[in-house]
Protein backbone atom coordinates (compact mmCIF):
# COMPACT_ATOMS: atom_id res chain seq x y z
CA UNK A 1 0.00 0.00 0.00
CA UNK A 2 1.35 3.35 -0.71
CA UNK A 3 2.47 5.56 2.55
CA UNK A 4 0.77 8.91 3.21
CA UNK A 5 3.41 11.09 4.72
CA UNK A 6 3.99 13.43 6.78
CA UNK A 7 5.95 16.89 4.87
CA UNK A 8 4.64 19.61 6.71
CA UNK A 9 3.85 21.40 10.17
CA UNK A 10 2.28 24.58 11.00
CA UNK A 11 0.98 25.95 13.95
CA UNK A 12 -0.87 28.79 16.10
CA UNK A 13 -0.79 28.06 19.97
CA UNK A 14 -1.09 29.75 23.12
CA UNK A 15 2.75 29.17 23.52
CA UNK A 16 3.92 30.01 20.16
CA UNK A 17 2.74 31.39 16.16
CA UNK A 18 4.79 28.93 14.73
CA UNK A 19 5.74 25.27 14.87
CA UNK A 20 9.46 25.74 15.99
CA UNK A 21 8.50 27.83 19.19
CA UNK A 22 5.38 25.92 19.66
CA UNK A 23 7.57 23.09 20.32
CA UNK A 24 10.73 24.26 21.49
CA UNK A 25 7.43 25.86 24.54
CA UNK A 26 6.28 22.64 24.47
CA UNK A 27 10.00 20.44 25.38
CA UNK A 28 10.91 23.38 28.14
CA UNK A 29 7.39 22.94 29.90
CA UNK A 30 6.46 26.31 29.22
CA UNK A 31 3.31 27.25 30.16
CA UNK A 32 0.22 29.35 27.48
CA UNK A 33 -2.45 29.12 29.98
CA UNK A 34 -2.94 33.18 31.99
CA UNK A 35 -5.99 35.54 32.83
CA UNK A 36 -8.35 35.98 29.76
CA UNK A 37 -7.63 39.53 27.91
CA UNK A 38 -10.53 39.12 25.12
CA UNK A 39 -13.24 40.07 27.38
CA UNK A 40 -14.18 41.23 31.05
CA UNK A 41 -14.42 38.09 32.53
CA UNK A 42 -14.69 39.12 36.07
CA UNK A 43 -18.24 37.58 36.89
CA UNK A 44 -17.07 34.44 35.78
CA UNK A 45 -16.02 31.43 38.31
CA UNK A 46 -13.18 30.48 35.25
CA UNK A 47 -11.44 33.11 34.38
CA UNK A 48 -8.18 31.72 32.53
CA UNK A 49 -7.66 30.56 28.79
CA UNK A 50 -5.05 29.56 26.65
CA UNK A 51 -5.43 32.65 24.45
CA UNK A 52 -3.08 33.02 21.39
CA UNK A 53 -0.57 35.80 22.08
CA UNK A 54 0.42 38.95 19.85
CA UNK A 55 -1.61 37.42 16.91
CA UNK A 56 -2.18 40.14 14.27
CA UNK A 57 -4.24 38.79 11.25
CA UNK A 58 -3.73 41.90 9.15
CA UNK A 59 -0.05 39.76 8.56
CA UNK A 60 -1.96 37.22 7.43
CA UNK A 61 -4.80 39.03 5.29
CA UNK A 62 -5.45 42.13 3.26
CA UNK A 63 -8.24 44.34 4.57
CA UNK A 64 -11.02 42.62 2.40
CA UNK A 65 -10.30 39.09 3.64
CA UNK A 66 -10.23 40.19 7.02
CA UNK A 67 -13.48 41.97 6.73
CA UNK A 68 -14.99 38.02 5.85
CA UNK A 69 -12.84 35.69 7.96
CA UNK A 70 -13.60 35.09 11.50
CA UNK A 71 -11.14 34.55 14.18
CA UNK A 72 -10.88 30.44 13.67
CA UNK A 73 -10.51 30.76 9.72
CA UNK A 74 -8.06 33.72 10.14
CA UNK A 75 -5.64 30.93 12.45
CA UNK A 76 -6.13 28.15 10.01
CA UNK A 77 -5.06 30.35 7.20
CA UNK A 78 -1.68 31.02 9.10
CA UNK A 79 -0.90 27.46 10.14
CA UNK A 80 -1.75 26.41 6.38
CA UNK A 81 0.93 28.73 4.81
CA UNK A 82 3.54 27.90 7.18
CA UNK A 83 2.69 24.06 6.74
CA UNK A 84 2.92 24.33 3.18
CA UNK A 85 6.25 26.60 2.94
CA UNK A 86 7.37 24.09 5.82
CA UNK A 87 6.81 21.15 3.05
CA UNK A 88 8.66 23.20 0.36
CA UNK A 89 5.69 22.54 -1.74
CA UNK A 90 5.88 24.61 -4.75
CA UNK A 91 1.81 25.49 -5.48
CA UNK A 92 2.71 26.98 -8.91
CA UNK A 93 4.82 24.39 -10.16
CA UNK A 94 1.79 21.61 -8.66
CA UNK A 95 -1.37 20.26 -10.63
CA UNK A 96 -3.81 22.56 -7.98
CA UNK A 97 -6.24 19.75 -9.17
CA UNK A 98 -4.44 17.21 -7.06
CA UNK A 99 -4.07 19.36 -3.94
CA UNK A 100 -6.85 18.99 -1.34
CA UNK A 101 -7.84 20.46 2.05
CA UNK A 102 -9.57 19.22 5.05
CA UNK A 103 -9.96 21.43 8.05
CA UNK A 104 -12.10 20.92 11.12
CA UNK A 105 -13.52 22.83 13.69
CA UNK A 106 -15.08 21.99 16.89
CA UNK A 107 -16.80 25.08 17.70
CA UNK A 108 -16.09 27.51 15.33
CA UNK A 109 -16.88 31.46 14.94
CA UNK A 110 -18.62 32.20 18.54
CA UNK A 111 -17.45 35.18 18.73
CA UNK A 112 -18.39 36.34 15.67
CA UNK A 113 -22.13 34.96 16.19
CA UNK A 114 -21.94 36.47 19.79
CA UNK A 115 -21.36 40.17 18.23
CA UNK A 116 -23.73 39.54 15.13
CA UNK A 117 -26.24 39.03 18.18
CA UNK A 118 -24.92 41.89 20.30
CA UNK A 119 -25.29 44.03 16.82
CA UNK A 120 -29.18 43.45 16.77
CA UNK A 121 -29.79 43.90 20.62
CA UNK A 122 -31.24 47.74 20.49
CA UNK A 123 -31.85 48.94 24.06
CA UNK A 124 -34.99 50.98 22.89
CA UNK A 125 -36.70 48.07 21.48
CA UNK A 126 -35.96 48.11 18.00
CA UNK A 127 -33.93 45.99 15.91
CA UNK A 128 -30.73 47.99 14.35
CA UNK A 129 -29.80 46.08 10.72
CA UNK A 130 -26.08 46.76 10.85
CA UNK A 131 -24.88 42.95 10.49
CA UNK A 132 -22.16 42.22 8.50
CA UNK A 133 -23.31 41.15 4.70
CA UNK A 134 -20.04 39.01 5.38
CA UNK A 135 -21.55 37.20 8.46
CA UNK A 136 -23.23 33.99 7.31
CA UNK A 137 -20.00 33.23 5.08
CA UNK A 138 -17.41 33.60 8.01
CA UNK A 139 -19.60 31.89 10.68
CA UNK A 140 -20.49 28.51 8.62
CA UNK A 141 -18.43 25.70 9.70
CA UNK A 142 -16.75 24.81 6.42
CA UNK A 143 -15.12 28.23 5.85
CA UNK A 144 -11.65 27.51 7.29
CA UNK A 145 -11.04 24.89 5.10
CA UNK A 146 -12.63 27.23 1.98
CA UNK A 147 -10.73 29.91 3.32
CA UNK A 148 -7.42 27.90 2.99
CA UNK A 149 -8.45 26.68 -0.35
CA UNK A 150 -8.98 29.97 -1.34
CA UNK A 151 -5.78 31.44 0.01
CA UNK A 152 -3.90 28.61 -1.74
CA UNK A 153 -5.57 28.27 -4.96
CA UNK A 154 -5.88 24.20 -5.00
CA UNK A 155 -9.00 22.84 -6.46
CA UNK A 156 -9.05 19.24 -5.39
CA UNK A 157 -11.51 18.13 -2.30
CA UNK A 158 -12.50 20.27 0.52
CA UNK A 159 -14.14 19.17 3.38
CA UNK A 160 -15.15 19.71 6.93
CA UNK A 161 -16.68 17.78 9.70
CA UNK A 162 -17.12 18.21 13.55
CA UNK A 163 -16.23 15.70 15.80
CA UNK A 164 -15.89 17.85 19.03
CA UNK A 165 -12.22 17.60 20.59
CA UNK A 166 -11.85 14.66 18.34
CA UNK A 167 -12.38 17.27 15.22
CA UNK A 168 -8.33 17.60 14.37
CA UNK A 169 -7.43 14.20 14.21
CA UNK A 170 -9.85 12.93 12.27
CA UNK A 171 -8.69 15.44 9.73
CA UNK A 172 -5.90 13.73 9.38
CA UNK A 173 -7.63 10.26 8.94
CA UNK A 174 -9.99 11.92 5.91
CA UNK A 175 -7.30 13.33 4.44
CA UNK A 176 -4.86 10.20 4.68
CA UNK A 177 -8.40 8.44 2.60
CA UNK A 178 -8.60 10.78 -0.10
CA UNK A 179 -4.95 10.49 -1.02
CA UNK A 180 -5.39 6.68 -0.83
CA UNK A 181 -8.81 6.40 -2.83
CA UNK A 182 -6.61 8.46 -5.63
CA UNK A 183 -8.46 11.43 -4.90
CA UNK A 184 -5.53 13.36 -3.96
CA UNK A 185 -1.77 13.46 -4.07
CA UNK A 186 -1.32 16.02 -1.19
CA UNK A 187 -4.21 17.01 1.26
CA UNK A 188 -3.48 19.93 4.00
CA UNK A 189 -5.46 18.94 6.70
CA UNK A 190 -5.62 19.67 10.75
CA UNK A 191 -8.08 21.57 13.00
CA UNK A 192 -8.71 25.11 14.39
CA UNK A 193 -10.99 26.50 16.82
CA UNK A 194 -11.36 30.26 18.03
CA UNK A 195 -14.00 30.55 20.69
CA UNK A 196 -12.69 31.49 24.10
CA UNK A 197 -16.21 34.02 24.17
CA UNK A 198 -18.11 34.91 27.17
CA UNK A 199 -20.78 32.74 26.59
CA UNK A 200 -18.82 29.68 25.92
CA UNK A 201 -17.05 30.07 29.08
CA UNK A 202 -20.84 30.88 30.56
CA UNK A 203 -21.98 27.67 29.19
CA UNK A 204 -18.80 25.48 30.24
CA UNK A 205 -18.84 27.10 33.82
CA UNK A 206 -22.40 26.05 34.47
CA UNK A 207 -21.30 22.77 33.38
CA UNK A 208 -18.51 22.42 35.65
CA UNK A 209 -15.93 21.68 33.40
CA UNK A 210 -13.11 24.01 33.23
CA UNK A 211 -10.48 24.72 36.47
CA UNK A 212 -11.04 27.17 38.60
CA UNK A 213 -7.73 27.94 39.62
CA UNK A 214 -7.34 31.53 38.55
CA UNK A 215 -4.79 32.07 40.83
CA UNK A 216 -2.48 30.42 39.33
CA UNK A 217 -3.17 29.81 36.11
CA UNK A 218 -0.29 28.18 34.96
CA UNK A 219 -0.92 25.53 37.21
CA UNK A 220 -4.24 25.23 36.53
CA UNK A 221 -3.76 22.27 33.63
CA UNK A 222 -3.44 19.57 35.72
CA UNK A 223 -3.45 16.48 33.82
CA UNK A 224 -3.09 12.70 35.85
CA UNK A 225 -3.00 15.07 39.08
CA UNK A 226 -4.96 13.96 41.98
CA UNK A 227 -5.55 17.57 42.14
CA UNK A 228 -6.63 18.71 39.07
CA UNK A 229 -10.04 20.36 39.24
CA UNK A 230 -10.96 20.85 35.35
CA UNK A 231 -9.80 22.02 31.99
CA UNK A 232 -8.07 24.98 30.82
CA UNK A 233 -10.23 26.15 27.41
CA UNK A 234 -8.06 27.34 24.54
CA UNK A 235 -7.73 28.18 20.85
CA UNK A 236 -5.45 27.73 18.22
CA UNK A 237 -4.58 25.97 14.70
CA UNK A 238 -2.61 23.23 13.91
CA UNK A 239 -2.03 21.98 9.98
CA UNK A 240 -0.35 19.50 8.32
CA UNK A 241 0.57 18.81 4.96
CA UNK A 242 0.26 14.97 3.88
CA UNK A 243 1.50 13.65 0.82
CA UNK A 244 1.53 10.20 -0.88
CA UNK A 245 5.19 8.77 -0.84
CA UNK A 246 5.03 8.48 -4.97
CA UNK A 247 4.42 12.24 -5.04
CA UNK A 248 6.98 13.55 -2.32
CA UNK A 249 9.83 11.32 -4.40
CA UNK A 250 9.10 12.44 -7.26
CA UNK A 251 9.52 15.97 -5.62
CA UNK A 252 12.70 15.70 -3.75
CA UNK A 253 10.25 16.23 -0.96
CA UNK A 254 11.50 14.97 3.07
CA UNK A 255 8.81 13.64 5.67
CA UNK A 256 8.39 13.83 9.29
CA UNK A 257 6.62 10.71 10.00
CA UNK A 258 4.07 8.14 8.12
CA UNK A 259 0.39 8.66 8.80
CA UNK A 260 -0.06 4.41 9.37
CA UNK A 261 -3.61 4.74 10.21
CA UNK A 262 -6.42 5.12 12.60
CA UNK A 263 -10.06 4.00 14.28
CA UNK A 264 -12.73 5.70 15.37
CA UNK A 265 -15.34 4.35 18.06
CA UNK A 266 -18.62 5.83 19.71
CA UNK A 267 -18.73 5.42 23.32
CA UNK A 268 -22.54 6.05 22.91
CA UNK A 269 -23.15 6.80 26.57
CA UNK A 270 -23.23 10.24 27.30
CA UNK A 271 -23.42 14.13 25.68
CA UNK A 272 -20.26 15.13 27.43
CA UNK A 273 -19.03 12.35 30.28
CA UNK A 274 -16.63 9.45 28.70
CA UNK A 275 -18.12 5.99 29.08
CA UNK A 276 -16.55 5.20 32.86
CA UNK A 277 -14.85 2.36 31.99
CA UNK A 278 -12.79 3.67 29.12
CA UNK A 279 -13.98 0.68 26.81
CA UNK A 280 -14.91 2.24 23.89
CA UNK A 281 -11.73 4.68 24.32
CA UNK A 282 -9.96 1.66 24.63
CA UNK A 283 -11.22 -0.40 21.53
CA UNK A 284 -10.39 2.91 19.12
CA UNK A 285 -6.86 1.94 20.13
CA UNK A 286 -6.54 -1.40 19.87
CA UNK A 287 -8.71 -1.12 16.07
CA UNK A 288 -5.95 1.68 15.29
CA UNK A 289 -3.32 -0.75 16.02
CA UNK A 290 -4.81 -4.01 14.12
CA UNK A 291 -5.44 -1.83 10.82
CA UNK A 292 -2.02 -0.34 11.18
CA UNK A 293 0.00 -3.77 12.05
CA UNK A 294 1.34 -2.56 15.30
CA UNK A 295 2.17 -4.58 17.77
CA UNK A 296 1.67 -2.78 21.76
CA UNK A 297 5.11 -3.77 22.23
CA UNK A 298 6.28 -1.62 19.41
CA UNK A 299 4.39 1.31 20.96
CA UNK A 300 7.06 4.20 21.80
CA UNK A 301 5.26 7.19 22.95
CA UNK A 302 1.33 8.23 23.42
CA UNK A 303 -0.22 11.45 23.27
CA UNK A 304 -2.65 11.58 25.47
CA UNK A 305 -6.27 13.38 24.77
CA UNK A 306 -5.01 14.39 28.71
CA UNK A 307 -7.49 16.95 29.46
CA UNK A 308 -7.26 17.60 33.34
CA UNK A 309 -11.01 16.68 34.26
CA UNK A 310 -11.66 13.65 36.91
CA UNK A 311 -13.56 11.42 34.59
CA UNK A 312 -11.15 12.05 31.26
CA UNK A 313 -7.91 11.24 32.75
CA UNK A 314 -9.11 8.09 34.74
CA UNK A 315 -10.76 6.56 31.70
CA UNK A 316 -8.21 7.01 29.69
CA UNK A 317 -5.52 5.53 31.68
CA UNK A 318 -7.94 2.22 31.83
CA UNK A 319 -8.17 2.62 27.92
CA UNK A 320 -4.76 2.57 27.27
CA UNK A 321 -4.09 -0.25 29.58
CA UNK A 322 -7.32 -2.59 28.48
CA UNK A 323 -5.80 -1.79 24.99
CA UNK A 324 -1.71 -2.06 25.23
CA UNK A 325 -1.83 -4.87 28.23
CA UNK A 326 0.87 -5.34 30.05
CA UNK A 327 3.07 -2.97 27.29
CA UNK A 328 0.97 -0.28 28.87
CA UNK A 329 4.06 -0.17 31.80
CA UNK A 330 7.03 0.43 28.81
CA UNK A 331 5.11 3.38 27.01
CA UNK A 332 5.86 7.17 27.35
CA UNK A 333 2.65 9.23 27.85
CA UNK A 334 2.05 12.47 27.96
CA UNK A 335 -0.30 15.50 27.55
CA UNK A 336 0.42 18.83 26.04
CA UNK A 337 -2.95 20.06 27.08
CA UNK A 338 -0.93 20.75 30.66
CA UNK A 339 0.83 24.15 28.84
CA UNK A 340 -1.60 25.00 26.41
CA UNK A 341 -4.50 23.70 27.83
CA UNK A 342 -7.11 22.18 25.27
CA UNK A 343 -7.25 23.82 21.70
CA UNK A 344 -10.68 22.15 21.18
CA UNK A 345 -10.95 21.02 17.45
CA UNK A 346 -7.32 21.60 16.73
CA UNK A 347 -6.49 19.40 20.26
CA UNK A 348 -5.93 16.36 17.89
CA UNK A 349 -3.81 18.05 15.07
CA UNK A 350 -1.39 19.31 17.90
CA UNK A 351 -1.02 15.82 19.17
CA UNK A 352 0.07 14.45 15.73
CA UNK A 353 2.11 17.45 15.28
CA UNK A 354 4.04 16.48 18.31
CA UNK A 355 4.21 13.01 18.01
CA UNK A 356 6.06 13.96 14.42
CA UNK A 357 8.12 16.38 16.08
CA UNK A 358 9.26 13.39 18.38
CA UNK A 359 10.23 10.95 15.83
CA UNK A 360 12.02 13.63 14.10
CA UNK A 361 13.80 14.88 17.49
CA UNK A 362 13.98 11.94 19.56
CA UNK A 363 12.45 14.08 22.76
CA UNK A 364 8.65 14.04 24.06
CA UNK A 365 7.39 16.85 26.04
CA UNK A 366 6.86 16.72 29.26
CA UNK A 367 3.37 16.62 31.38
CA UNK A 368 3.67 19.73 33.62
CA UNK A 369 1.72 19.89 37.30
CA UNK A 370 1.88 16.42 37.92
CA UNK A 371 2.95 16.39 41.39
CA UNK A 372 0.42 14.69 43.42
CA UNK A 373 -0.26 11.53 41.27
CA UNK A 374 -3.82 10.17 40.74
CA UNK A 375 -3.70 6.05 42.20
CA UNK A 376 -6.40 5.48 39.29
CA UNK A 377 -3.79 7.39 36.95
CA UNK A 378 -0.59 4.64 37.13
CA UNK A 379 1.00 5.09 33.85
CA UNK A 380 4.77 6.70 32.65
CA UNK A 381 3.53 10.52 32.03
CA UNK A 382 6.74 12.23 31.51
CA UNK A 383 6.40 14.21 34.22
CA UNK A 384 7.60 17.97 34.89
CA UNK A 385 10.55 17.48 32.09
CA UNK A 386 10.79 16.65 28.55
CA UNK A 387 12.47 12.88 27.79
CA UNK A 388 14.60 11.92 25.09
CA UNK A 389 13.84 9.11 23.93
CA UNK A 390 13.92 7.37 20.85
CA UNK A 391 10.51 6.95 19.11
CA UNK A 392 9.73 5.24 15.74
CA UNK A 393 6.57 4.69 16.46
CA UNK A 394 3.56 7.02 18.42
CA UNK A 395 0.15 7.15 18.90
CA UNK A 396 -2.35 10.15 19.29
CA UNK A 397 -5.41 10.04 21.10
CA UNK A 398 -8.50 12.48 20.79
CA UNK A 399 -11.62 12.06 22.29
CA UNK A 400 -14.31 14.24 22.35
CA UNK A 401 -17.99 14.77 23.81
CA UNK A 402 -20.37 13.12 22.60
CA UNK A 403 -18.24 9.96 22.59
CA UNK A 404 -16.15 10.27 19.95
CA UNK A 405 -12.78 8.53 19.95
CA UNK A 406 -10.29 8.84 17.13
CA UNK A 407 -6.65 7.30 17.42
CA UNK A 408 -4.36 8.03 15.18
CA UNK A 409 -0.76 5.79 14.20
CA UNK A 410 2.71 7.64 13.00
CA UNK A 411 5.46 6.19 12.32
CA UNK A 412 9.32 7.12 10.89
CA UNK A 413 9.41 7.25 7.24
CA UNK A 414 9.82 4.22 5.94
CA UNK A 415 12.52 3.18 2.90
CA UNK A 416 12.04 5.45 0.35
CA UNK A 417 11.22 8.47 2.24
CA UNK A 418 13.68 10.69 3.31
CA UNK A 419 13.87 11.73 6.94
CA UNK A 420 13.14 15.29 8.22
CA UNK A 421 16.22 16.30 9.91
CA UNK A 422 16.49 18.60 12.96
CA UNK A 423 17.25 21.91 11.28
């Protein structure tokens, strides 16, 4: 079977507007997570976010585009140019045709629904008609991957779906299909979100899901800690550029990693709790691993979906041990999500980006604030420090309400496929 590789990275995180300071954030345990600065949100119980610093989008866009993009298209735009240029894929010298794009989002253009709503509020009882003519076409949740489309000229398959916190790895899955089914030679593909609003943080307060520790709000993203109290809710957009192995020869082109495979399972239980006993969690691993011919034994590193709430972290653990068995004990895991806190529908493209980065670099990141560890939480989460370690091949977990579970499968480039070297 031909391999689907992995040529590109780009990124826009709470800890960095590019991949290379994304990561080297990500290896010192640096944290993204501080008080929110996009509105007052002093009422609030959670007041904390992992916002995306010092992000101007008039970089990134000329005044018309930025007039029609929301927030979440506006980040998926940036990660998508740097992930191409990354790839040293040369659009004008490419059949456009051939090139596809599949970007998710979980959420999506709140805050640009919010204001559309605030805009037709008039205190004096009438309705004011001063909504953007632009305002439908930024908000829908297919415009980030239209907008990167657009900003890249390629005319092969766009798509879009929403699979909650699950949304940015199964990007990566569609994407890996269309370039197998012949759709495709190269699809750039990952998962953006933009919504840190007041009434999402309303709406996740009532529910009881985010931390509370405003305090200290680097500490708040608490993953495997007996003391964590909730998530940390964050934004960002992570895109990757995947190529079949015929077409990135033929192009002198290097990889990061091979995109092996993936599952995806329902836990079918609940809107937003995880089925308790992490089956469902755990059978989208061990499918990911039969279709992709891994063995748990040859298992190197996990990134966990490691979201800092009671219920996620516990089931998890007991997926990836019903799943791995008694390999569970030899396997690095760790979560990001404790410095930038949870990116929503790009959560799953970071994951892949980092387990890429750590076949290429031969480090994992660490998982920061673990200090009081959880007896239900037993395995090897890299804690406080990064590790190296060598990894050929890594898994990525992303599992989101509803009960979705998708679990991706990277490996080194194979023979063939030149390695990505540490620049």
């Amino acid at each position: 079977m031909e391999q689907v590789l992995v040529t590109g990275l780009g990124a826009i995180t709470p800890v960095g507007r590019d991949v290379p300071n994304t990561w080297s954030a990500l290896l010192a345990g640096k944290s993204g997570i501080g008080p929110i600065s996009s509105f007052d949100a002093s009422r609030l119980s959670t007041r904390i976010a992992g916002e995306v610093k010092d992000f101007d989008p008039s970089e990134v866009l000329d005044t018309k585009r930025l007039r029609r993009t929301a927030r979440v298209s506006q980040f998926a735009v940036a990660a998508a140019r740097e992930a191409v240029a990354d790839a040293a894929l040369d659009l004008e010298g490419e059949d456009r045709s051939r090139i596809g794009v599949v970007v998710n989002t979980a959420v999506g253009a709140m805050g640009e629904v919010e204001r559309a709503a605030r805009t037709l509020d008039d205190p004096h009882g009438r309705t004011s008609r001063r909504v953007s003519p632009y305002f439908v076409s930024s908000v829908i949740p297919n415009m980030p991957a239209c907008e990167v489309a657009i900003d890249l000229g390629v005319h092969g398959p766009v798509t879009a779906s929403a699979l909650a916190c699950a949304s940015g790895s199964y990007a990566l899955l569609e994407a890996r299909r269309l370039i197998l089914s012949g759709e495709a030679d190269v699809v750039v593909c990952g998962g953006t979100d933009a919504a840190i609003t007041e009434v999402m943080f309303e709406g996740l307060t009532t529910m009881g899901a985010l931390s509370r520790l405003n305090d200290e709000p680097q500490l708040a993203s608490r993953p495997f800690d007996a003391d964590r109290d909730g998530f940390v809710f964050a934004e960002g957009a992570v895109v990757v550029v995947l190529e079949s192995a015929t077409h990135a020869r033929e192009r002198g082109a290097t990889a990061y990693a091979q995109l092996l495979g993936g599952a995806l399972t329902s836990d079918a239980f609940h809107v937003s709790a995880p089925e308790p006993s992490g089956t469902y969690a755990g059978e989208a691993i061990r499918q990911a691993l039969q279709r992709t011919g891994v063995g748990p034994q040859e298992i190197d590193y996990i990134c966990a979906h490691g979201t800092s709430t009671r219920a996620n972290d516990r089931t998890e653990t007991a997926a990836i041990r019903s799943a791995l068995g008694s390999a569970a004990d030899q396997v690095a895991v760790s979560s990001p999500k404790s410095m930038v806190g949870h990116l929503i529908g790009a959560a799953g493209s970071l994951s892949a980006m980092v387990c890429a980065l750590a076949i290429r670099d031969g480090q994992v990141p660490p998982t920061v604030n673990l200090e009081t560890p959880d007896p239900e939480c037993d395995l090897d989460y890299v804690p406080g420090r990064a590790r190296e370690l060598r990894v050929d091949t890594a898994v990525a977990n992303a599992f989101g309400f509803g009960g979705q579970n998708c679990v991706i499968v990277l490996r080194a480039p194979g023979p063939g496929a030149p390695a990505r070297r540490l620049e």
